[in-house]
N, C-alpha and C. Protein backbone atom coordinates (compact mmCIF):
# COMPACT_ATOMS: atom_id res chain seq x y z
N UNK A 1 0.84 -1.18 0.00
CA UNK A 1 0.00 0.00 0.00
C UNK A 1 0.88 1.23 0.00
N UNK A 2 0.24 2.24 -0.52
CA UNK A 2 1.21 3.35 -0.80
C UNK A 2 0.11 4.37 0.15
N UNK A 3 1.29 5.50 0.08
CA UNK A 3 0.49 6.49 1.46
C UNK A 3 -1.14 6.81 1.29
N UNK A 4 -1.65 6.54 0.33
CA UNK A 4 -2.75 6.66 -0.13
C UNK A 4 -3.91 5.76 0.76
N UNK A 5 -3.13 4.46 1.11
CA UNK A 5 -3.59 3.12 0.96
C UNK A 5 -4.33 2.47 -0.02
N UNK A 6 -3.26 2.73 -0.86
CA UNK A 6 -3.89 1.28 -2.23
C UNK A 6 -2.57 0.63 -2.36
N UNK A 7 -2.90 -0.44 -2.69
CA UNK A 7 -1.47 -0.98 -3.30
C UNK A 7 -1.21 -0.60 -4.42
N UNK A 8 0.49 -0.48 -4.51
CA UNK A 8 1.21 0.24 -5.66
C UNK A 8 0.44 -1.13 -6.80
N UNK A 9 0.48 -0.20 -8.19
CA UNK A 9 0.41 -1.23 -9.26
C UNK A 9 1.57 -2.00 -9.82
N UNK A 10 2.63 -1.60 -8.98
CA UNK A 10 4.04 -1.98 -9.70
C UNK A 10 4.26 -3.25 -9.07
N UNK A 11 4.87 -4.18 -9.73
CA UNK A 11 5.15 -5.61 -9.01
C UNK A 11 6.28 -5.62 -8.87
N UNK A 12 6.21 -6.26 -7.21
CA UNK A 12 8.29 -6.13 -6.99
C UNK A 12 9.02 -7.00 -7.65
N UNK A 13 10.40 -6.81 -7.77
CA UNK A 13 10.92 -7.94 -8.76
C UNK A 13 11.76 -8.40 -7.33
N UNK A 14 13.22 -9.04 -8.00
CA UNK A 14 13.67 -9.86 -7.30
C UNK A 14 15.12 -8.63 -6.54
N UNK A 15 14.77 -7.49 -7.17
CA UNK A 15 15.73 -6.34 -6.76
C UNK A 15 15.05 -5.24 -5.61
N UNK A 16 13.55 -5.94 -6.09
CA UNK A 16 13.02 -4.63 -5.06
C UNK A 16 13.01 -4.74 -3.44
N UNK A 17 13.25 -3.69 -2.70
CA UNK A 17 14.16 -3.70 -0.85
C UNK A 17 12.69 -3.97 -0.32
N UNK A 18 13.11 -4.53 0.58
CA UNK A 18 11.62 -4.93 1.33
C UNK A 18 11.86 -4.65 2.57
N UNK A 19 10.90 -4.12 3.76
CA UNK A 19 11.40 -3.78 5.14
C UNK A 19 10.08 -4.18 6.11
N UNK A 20 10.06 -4.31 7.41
CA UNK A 20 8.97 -4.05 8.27
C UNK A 20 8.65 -2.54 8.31
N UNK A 21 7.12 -2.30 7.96
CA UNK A 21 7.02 -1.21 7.44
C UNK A 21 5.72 -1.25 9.22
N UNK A 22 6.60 -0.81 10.07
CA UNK A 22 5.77 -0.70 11.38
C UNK A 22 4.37 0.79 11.85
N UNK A 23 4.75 1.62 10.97
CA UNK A 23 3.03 2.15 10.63
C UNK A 23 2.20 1.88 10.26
N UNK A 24 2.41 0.56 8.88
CA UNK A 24 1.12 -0.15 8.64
C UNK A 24 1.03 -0.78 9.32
N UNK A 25 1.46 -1.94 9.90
CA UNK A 25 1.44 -2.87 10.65
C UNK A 25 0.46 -2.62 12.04
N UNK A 26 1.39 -1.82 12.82
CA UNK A 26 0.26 -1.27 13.55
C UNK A 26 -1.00 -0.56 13.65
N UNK A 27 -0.88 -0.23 12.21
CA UNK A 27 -2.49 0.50 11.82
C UNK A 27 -3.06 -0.88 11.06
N UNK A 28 -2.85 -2.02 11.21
CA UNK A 28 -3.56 -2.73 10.38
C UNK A 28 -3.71 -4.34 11.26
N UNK A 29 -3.05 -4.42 12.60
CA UNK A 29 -3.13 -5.66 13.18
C UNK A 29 -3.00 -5.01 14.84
N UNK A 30 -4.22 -5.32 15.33
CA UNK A 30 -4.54 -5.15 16.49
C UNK A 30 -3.56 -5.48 17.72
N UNK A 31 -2.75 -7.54 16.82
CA UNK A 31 -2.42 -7.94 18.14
C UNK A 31 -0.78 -7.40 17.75
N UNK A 32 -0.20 -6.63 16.97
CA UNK A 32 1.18 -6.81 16.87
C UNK A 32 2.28 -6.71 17.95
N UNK A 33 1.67 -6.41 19.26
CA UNK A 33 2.41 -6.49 20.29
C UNK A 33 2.78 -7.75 20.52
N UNK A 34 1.42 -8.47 20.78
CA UNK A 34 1.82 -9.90 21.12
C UNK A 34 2.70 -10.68 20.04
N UNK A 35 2.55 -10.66 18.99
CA UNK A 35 3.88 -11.09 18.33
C UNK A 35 5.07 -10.25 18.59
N UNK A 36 5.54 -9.21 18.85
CA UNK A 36 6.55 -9.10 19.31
C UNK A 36 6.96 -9.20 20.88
N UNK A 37 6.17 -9.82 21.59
CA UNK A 37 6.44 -10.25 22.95
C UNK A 37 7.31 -12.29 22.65
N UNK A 38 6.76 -12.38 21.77
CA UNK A 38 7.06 -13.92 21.22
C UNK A 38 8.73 -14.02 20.54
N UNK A 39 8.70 -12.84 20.63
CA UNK A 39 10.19 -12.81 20.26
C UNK A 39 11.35 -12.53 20.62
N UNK A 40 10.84 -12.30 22.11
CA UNK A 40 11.94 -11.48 23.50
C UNK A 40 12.65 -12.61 23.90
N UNK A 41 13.95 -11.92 24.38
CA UNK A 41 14.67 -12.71 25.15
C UNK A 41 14.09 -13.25 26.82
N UNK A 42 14.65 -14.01 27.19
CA UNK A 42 14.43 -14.84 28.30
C UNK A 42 13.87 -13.63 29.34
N UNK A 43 14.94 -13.32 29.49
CA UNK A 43 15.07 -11.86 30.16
C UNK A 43 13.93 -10.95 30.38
N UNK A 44 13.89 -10.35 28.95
CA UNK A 44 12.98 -9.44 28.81
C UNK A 44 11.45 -9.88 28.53
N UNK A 45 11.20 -11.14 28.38
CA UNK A 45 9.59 -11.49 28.25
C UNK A 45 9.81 -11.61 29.59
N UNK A 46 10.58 -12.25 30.38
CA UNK A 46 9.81 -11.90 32.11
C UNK A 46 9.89 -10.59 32.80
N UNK A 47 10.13 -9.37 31.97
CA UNK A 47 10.18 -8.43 32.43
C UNK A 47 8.60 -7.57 31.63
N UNK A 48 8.54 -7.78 31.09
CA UNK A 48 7.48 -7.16 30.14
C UNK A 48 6.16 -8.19 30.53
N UNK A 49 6.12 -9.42 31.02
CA UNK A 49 5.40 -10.18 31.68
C UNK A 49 4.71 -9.34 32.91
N UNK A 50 5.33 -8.57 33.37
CA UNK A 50 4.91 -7.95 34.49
C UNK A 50 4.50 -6.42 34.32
N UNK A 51 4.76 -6.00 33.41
CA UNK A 51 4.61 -4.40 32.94
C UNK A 51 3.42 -4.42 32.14
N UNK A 52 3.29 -2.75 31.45
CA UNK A 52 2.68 -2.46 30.95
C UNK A 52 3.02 -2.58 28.93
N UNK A 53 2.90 -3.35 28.51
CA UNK A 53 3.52 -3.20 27.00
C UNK A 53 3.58 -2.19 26.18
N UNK A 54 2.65 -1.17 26.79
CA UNK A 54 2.44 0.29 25.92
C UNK A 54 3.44 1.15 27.07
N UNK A 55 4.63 0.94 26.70
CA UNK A 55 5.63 1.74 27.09
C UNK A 55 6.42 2.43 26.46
N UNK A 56 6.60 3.80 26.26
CA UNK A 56 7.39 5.03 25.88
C UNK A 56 8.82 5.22 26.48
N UNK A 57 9.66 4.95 26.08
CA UNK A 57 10.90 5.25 26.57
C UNK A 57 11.67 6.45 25.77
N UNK A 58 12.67 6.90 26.49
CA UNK A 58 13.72 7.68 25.96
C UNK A 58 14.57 7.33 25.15
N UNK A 59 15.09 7.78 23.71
CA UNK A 59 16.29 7.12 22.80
C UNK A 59 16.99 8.54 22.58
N UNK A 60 18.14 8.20 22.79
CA UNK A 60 19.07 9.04 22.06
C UNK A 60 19.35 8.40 21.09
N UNK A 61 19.65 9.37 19.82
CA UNK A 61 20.61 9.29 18.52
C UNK A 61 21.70 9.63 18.45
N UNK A 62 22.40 8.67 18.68
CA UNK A 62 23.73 8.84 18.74
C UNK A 62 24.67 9.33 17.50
N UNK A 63 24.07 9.75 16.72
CA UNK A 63 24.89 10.80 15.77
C UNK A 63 24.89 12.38 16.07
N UNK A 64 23.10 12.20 16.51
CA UNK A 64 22.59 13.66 16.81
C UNK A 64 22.71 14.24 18.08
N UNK A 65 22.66 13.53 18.82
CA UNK A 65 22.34 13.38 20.49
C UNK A 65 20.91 14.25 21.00
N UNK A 66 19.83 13.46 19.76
CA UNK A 66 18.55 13.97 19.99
C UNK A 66 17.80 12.78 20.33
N UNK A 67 17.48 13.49 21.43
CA UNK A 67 16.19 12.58 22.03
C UNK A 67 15.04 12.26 21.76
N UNK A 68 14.50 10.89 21.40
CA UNK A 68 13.08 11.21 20.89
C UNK A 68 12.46 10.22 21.95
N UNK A 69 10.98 10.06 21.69
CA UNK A 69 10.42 8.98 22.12
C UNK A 69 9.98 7.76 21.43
N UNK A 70 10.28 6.74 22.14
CA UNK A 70 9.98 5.37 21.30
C UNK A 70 9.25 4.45 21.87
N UNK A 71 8.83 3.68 21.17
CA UNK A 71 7.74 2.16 21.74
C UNK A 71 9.40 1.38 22.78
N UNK A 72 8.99 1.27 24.01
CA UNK A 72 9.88 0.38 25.02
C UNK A 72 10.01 -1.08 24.70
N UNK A 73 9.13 -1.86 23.91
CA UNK A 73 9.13 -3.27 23.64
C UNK A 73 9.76 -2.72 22.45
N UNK A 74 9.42 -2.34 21.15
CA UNK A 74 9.98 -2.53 19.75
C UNK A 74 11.58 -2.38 19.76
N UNK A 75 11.84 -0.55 20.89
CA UNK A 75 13.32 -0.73 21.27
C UNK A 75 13.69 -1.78 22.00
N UNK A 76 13.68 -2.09 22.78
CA UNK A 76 14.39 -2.99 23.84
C UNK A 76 14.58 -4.76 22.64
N UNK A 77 13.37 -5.29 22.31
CA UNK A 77 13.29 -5.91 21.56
C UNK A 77 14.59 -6.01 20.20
N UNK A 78 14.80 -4.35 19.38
CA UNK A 78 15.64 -4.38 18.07
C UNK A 78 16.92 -4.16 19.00
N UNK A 79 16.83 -3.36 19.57
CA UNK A 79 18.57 -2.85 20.20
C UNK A 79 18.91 -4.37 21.61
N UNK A 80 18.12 -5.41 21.78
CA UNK A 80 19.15 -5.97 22.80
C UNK A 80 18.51 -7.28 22.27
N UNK A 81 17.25 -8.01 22.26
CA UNK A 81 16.94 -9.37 22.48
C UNK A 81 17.79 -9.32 21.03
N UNK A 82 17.60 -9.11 19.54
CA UNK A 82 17.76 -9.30 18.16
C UNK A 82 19.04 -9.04 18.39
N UNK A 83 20.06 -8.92 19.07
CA UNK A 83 21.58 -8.50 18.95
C UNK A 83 22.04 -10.25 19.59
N UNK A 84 21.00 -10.97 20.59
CA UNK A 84 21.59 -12.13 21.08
C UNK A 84 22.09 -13.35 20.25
N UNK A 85 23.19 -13.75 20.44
CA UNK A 85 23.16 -14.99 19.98
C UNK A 85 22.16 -16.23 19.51
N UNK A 86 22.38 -16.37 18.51
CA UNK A 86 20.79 -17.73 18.27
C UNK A 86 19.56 -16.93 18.04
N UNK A 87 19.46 -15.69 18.14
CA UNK A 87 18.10 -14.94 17.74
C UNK A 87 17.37 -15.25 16.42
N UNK A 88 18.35 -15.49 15.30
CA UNK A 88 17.96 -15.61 13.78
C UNK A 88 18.39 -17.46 13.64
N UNK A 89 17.02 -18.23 13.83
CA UNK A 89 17.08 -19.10 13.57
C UNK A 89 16.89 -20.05 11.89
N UNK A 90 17.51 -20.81 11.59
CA UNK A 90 16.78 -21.32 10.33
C UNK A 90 15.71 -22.43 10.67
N UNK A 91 15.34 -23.00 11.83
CA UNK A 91 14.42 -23.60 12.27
C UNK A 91 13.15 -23.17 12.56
N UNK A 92 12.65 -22.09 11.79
CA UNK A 92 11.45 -21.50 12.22
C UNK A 92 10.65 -21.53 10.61
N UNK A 93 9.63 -20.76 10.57
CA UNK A 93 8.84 -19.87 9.05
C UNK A 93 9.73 -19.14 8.62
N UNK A 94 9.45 -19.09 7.06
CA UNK A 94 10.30 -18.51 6.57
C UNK A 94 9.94 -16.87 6.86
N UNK A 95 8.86 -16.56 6.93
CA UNK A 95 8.23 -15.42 7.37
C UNK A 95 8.72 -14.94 9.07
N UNK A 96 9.02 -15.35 9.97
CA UNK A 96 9.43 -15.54 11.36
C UNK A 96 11.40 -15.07 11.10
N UNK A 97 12.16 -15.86 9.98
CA UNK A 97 13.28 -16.14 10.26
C UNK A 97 13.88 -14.51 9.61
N UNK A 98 13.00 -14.13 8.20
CA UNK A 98 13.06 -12.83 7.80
C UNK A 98 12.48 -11.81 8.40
N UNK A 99 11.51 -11.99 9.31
CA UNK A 99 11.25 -10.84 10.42
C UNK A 99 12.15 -10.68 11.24
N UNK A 100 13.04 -11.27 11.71
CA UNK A 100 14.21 -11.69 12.78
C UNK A 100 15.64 -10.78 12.32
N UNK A 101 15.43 -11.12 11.11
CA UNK A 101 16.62 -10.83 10.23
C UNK A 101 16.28 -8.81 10.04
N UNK A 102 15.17 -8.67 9.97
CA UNK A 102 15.11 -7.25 9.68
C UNK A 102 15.05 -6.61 11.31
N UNK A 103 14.83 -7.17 12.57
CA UNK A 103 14.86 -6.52 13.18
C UNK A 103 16.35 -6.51 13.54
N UNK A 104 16.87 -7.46 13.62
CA UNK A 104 18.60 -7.78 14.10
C UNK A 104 19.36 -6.78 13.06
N UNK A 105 18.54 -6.72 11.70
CA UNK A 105 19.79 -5.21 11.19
C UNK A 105 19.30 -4.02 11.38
N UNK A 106 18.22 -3.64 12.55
CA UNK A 106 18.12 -2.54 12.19
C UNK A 106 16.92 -1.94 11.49
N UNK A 107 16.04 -3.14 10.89
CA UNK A 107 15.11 -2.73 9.60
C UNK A 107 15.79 -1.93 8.01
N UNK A 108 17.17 -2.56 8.01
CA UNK A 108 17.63 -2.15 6.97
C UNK A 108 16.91 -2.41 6.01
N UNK A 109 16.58 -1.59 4.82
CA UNK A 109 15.79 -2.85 3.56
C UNK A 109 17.07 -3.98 2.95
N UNK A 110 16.49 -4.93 2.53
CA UNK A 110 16.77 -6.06 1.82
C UNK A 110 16.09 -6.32 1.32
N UNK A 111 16.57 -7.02 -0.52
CA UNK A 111 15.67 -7.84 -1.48
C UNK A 111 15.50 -8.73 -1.13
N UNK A 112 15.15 -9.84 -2.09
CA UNK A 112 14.85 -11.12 -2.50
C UNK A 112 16.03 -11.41 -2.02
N UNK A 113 16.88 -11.34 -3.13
CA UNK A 113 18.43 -11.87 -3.64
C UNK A 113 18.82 -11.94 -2.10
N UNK A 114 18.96 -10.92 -1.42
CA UNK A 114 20.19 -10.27 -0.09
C UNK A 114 19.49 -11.37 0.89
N UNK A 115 17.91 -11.75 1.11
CA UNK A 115 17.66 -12.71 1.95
C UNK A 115 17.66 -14.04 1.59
N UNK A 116 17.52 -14.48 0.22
CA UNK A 116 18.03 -15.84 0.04
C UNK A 116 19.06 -16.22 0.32
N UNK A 117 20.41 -14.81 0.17
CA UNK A 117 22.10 -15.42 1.05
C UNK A 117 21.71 -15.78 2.43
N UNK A 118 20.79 -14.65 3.10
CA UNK A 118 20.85 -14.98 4.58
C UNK A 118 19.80 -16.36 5.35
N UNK A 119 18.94 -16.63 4.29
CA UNK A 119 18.56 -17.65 4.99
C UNK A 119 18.78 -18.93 4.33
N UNK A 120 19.17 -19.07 3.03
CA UNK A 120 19.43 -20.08 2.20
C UNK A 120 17.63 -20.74 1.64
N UNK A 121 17.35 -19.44 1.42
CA UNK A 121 16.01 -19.92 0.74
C UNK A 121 15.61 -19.63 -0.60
N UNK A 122 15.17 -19.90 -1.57
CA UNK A 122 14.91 -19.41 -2.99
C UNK A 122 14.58 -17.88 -2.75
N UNK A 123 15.32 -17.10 -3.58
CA UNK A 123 14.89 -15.83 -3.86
C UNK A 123 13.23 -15.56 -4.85
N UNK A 124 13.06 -16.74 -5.31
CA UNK A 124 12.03 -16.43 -5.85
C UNK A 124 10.33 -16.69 -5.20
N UNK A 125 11.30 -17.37 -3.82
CA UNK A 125 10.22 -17.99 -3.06
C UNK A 125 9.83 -16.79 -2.36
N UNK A 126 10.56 -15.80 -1.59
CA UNK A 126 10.97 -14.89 -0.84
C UNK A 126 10.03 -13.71 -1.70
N UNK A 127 10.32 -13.57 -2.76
CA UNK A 127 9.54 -12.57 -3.38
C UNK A 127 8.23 -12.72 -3.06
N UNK A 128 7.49 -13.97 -4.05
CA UNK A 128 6.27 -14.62 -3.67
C UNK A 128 5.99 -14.71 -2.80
N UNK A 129 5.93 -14.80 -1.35
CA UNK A 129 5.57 -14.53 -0.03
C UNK A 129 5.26 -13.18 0.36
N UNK A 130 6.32 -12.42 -0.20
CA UNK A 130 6.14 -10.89 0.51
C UNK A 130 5.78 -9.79 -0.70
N UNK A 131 5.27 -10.24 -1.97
CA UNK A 131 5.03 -9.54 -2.81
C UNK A 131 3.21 -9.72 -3.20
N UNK A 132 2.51 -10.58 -2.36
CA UNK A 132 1.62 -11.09 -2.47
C UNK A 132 0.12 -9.68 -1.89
N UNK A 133 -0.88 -10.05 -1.60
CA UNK A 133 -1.82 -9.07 -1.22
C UNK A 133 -1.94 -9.39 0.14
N UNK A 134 -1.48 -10.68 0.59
CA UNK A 134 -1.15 -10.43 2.30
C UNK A 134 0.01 -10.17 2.69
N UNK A 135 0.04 -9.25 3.84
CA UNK A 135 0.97 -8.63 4.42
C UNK A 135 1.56 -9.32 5.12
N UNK A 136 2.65 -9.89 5.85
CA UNK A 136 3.07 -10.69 7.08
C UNK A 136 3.83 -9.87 7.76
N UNK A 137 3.42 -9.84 9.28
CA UNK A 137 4.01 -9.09 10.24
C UNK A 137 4.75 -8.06 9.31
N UNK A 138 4.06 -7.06 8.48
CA UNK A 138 4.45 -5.86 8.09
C UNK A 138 5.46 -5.74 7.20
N UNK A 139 6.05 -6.64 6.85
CA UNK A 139 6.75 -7.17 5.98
C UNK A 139 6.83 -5.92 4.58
N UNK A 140 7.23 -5.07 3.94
CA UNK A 140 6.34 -5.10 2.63
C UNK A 140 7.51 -4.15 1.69
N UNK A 141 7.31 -3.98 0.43
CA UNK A 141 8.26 -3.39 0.06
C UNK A 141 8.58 -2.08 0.04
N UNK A 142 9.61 -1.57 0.45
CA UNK A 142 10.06 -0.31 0.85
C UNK A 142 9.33 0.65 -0.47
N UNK A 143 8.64 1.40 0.02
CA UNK A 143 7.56 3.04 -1.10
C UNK A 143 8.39 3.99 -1.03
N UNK A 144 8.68 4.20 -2.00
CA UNK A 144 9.31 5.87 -2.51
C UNK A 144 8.58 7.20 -2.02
């Protein structure tokens, strides 16, 4: 979907960057917390077990040294559980192992091509999954 909300008419190819696009996502799936509680470290699901999940924390930018405010699970979640060892499994969905993969870089975009190196899965499979009219966990290709 493009800012409009329609989907673009253009079909992604096997070059086009794909990212968790977390404005739709959350404007479009009620429970997306709880999938990202499913993805915490040991640690931090028993800490967030006991809290409130709609938590605002402080981030500095460490280029800028500007402070903004952020979701406390999505940070805590990209900046510490996705940095652990064993976080990016190949034993999971292929949809699960490339959500993993975009939060552990950052939400850099990546194609097709760049995630078939990282998970050893067909690039053409990868397209077809995330180029489709369902969305997965926000998955979708990066809009100009």
């Amino acid at each position: 979907m493009n800012p409009t909300g329609h989907f673009s008419l253009v079909k992604p190819t096997l070059e086009t960057p794909f990212h968790i696009d977390f404005d739709w996502w959350i404007e479009h799936d009620a429970n997306w917390r709880v999938f990202l509680l499913d993805f915490l470290c040991d640690e931090h699901r028993a800490i967030y077990a006991e809290k409130d999940q709609n938590i605002e924390i402080d981030s500095i930018d460490l280029q800028t040294a500007e402070v903004v405010r952020v979701d406390g699970l999505l940070h805590t979640l990209v900046e510490h559980c996705a940095q652990q060892e064993g976080f990016i499994s190949k034993n999971t969905t292929l949809v699960n192992m490339i959500f993993k993969i975009f939060l552990a870089n950052g939400n850099k975009p990546l194609n097709s091509e760049q995630l078939a190196q990282l998970t050893d899965k067909p690039a053409m499979t990868i397209l077809r999954t995330f180029s489709g009219m369902q969305v997965f966990k926000g998955i979708r290709p990066l809009q100009d």
